[in-house]
N, C-alpha and C. Protein backbone atom coordinates (compact mmCIF):
# COMPACT_ATOMS: atom_id res chain seq x y z
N UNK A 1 -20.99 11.82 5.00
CA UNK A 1 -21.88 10.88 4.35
C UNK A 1 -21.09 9.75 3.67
N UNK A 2 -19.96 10.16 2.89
CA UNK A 2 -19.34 9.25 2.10
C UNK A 2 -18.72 8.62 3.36
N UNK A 3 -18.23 8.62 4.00
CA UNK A 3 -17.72 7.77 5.52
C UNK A 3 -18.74 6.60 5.67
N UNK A 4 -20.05 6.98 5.77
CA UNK A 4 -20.65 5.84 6.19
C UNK A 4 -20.74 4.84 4.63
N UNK A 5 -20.86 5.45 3.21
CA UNK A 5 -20.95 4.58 2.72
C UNK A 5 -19.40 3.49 2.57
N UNK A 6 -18.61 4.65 2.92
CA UNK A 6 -17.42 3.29 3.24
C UNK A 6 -17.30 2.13 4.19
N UNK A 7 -17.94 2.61 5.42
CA UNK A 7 -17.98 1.22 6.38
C UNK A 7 -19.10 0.40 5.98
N UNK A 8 -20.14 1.01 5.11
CA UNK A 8 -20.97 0.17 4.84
C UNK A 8 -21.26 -1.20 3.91
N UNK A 9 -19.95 -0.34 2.42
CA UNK A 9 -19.56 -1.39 1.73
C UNK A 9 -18.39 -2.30 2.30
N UNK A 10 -17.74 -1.79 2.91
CA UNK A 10 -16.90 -2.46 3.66
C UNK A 10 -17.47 -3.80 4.35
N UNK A 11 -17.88 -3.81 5.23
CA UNK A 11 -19.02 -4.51 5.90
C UNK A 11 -19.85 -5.36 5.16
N UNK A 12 -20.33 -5.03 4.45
CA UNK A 12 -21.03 -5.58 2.89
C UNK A 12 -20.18 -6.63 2.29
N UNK A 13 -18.80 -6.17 2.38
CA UNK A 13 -17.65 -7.09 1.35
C UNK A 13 -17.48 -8.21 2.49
N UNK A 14 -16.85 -8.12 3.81
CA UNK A 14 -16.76 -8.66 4.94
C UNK A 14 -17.95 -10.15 4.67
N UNK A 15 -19.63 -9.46 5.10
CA UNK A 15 -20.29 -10.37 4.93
C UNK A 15 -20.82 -11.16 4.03
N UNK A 16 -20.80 -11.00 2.79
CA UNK A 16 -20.92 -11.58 1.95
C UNK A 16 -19.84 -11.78 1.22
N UNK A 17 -19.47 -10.68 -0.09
CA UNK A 17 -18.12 -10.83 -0.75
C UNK A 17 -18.30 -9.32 -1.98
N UNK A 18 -16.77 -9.00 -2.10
CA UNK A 18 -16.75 -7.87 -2.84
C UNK A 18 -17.68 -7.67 -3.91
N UNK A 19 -17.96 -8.82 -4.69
CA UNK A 19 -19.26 -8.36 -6.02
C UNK A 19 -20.12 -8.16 -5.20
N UNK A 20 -20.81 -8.52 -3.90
CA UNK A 20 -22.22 -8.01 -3.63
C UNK A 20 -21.98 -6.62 -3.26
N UNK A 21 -20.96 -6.30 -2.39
CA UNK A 21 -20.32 -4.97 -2.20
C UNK A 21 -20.52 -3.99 -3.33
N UNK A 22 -19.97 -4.39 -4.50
CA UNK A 22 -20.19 -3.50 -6.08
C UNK A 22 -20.80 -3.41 -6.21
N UNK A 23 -22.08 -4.52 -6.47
CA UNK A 23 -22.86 -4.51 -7.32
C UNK A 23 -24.49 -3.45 -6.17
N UNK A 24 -24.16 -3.07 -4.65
CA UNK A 24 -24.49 -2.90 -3.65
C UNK A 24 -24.45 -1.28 -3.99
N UNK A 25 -23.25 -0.61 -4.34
CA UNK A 25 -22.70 0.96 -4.97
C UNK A 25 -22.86 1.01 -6.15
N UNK A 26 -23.66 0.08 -6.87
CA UNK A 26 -23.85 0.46 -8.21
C UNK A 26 -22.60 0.76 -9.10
N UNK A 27 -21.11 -0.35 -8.71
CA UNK A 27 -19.98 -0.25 -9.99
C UNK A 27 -20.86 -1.47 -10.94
N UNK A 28 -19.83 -1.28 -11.83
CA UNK A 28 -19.87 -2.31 -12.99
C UNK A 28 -18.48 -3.75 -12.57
N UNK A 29 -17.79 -2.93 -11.84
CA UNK A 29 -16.70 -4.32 -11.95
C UNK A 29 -16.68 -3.61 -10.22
N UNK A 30 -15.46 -4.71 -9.46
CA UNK A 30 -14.89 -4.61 -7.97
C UNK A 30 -13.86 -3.55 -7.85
N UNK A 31 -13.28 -3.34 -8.72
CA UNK A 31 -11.84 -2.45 -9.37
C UNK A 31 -12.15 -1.16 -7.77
N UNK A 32 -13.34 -0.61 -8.16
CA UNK A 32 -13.16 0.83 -7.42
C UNK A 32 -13.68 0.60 -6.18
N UNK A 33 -15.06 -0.64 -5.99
CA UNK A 33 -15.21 -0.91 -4.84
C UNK A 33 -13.82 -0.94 -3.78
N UNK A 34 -13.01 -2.06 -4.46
CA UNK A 34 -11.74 -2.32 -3.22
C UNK A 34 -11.02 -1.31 -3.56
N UNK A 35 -10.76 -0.54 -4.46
CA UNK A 35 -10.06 0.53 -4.31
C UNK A 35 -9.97 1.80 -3.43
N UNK A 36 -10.97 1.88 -3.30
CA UNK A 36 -11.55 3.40 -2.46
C UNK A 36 -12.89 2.95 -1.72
N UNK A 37 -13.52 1.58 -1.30
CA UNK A 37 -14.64 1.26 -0.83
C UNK A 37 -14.25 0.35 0.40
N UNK A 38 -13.87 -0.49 -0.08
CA UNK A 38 -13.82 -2.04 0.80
C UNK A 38 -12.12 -1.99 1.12
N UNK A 39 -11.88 -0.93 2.02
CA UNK A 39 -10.91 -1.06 2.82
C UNK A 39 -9.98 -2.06 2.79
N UNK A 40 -10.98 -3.06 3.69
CA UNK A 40 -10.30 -3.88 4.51
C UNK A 40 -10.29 -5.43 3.77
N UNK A 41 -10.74 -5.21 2.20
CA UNK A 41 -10.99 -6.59 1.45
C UNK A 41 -9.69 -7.19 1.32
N UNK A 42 -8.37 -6.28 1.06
CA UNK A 42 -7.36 -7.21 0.37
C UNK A 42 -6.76 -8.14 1.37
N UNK A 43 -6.77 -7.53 2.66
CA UNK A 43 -6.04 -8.01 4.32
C UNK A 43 -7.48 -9.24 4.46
N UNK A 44 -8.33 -9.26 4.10
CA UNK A 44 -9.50 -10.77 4.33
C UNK A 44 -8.51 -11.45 3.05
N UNK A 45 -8.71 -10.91 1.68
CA UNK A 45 -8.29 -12.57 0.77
C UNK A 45 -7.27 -12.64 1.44
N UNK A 46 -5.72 -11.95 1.47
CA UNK A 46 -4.86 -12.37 2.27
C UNK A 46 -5.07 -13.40 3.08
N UNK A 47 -5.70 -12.97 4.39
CA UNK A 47 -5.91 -13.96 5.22
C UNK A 47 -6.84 -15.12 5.05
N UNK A 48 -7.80 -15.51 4.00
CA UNK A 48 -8.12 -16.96 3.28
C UNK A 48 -7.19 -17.38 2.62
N UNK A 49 -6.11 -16.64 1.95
CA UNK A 49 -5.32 -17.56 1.33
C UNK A 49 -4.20 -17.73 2.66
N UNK A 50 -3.78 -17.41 3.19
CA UNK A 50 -2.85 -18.23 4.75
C UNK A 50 -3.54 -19.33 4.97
N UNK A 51 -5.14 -19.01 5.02
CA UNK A 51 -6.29 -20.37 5.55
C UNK A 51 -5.78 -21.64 4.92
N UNK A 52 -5.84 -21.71 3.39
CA UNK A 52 -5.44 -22.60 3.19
C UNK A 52 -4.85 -23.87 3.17
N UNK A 53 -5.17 -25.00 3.54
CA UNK A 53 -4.55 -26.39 3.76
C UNK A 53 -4.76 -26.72 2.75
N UNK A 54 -3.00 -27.23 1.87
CA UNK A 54 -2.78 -28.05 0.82
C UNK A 54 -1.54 -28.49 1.03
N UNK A 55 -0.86 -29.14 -0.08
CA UNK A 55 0.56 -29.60 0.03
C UNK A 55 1.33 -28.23 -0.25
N UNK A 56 0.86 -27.37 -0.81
CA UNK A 56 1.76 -26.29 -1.63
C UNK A 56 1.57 -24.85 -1.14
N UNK A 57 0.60 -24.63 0.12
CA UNK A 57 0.77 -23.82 0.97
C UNK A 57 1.86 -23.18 2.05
């Protein structure tokens, strides 16, 4: 059971963004969502911040 709620917040974080994810499992903050929920959140900001076009990228 807890499996699916992991791909689910996962997925959740993916399409929208980690607070809807939390606030989705009923945390108070993101802390445990991406900790033990949203897998695959830190490898997405990662890869928006590569996205980035500036001078200082």
């Amino acid at each position: 059971m807890y499996s699916l709620k992991h791909s689910n917040l996962d997925e959740t974080s993916a399409i929208l963004d980690i607070n809807a994810a939390a606030r989705m499992a009923g945390h108070t903050s993101t802390v445990i969502t991406m900790k033990h929920y949203a897998i695959g959140e830190k490898e997405r900001q990662n890869n928006l911040l590569k996205e980035v076009n500036n001078k200082f990228a």
